[in-house]
C-alpha atoms as a PDB file:
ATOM      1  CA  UNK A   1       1.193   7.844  42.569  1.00  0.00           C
ATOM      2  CA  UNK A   2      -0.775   9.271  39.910  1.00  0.00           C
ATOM      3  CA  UNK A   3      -3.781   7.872  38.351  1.00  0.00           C
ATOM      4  CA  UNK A   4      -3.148   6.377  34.723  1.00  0.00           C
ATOM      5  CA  UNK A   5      -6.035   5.690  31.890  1.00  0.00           C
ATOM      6  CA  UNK A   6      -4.475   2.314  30.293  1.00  0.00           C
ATOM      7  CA  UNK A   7      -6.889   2.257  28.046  1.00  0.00           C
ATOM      8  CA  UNK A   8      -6.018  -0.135  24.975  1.00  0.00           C
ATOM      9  CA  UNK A   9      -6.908   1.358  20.836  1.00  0.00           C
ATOM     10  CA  UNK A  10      -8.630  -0.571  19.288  1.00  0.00           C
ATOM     11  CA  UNK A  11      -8.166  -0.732  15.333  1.00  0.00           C
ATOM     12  CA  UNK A  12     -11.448  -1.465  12.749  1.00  0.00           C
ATOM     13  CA  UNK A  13     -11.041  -5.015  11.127  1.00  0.00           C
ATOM     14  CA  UNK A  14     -12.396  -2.829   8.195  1.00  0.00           C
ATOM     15  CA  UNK A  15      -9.764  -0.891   8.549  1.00  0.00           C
ATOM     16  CA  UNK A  16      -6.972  -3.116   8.339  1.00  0.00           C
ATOM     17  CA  UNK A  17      -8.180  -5.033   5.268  1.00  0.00           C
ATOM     18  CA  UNK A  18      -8.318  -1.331   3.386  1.00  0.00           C
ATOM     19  CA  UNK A  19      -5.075  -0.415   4.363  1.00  0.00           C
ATOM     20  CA  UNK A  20      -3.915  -4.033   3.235  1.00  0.00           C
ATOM     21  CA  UNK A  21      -6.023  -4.161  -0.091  1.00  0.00           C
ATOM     22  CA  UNK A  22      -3.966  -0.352  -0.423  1.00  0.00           C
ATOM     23  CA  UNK A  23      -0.740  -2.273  -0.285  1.00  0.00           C
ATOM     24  CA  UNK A  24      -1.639  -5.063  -2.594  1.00  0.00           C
ATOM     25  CA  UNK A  25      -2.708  -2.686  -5.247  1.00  0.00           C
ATOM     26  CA  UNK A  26       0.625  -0.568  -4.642  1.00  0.00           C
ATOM     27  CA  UNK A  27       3.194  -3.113  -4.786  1.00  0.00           C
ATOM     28  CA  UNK A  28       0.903  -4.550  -8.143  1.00  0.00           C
ATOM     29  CA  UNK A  29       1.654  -1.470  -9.466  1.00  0.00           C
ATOM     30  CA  UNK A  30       5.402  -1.101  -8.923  1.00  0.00           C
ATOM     31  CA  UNK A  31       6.127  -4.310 -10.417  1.00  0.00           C
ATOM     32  CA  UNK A  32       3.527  -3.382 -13.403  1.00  0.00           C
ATOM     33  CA  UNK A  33       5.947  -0.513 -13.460  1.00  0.00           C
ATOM     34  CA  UNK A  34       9.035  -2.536 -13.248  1.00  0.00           C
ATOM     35  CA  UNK A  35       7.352  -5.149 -16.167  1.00  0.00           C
ATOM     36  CA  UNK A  36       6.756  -2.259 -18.543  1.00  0.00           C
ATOM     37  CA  UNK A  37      10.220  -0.717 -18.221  1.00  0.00           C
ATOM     38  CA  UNK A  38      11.827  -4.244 -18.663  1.00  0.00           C
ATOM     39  CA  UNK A  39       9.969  -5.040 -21.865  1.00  0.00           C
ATOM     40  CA  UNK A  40       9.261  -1.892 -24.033  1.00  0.00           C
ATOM     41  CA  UNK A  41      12.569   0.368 -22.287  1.00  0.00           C
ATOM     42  CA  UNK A  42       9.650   2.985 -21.221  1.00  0.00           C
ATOM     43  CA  UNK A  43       8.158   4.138 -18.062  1.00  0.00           C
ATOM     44  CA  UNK A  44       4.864   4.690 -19.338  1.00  0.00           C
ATOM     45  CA  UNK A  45       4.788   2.721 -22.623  1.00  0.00           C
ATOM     46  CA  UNK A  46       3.268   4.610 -25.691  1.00  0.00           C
ATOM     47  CA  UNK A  47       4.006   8.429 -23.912  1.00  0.00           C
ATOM     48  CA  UNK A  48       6.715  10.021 -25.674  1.00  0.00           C
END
């Protein structure tokens, strides 16, 4: 039997708070998105 490296990864706490702040901020700005579109008819309200 061959020998195997189980060797666990381990992920930065700092890491996983970015990546979760990165969500936040994207999901903010779909419904911002959504919001906009619902009240002035417009993507990108004022751009013609």
């Amino acid at each position: 039997m061959a020998n195997q490296n189980n060797s666990t990864r381990t992920i930065d706490p700092e890491k996983v708070t970015a990546e979760r702040l990165n969500g936040y901020a994207a999901l903010f700005g779909c419904i911002a998105l959504v919001g906009a579109y619902v009240t002035t008819g417009q993507i990108i309200p004022g751009f013609v």
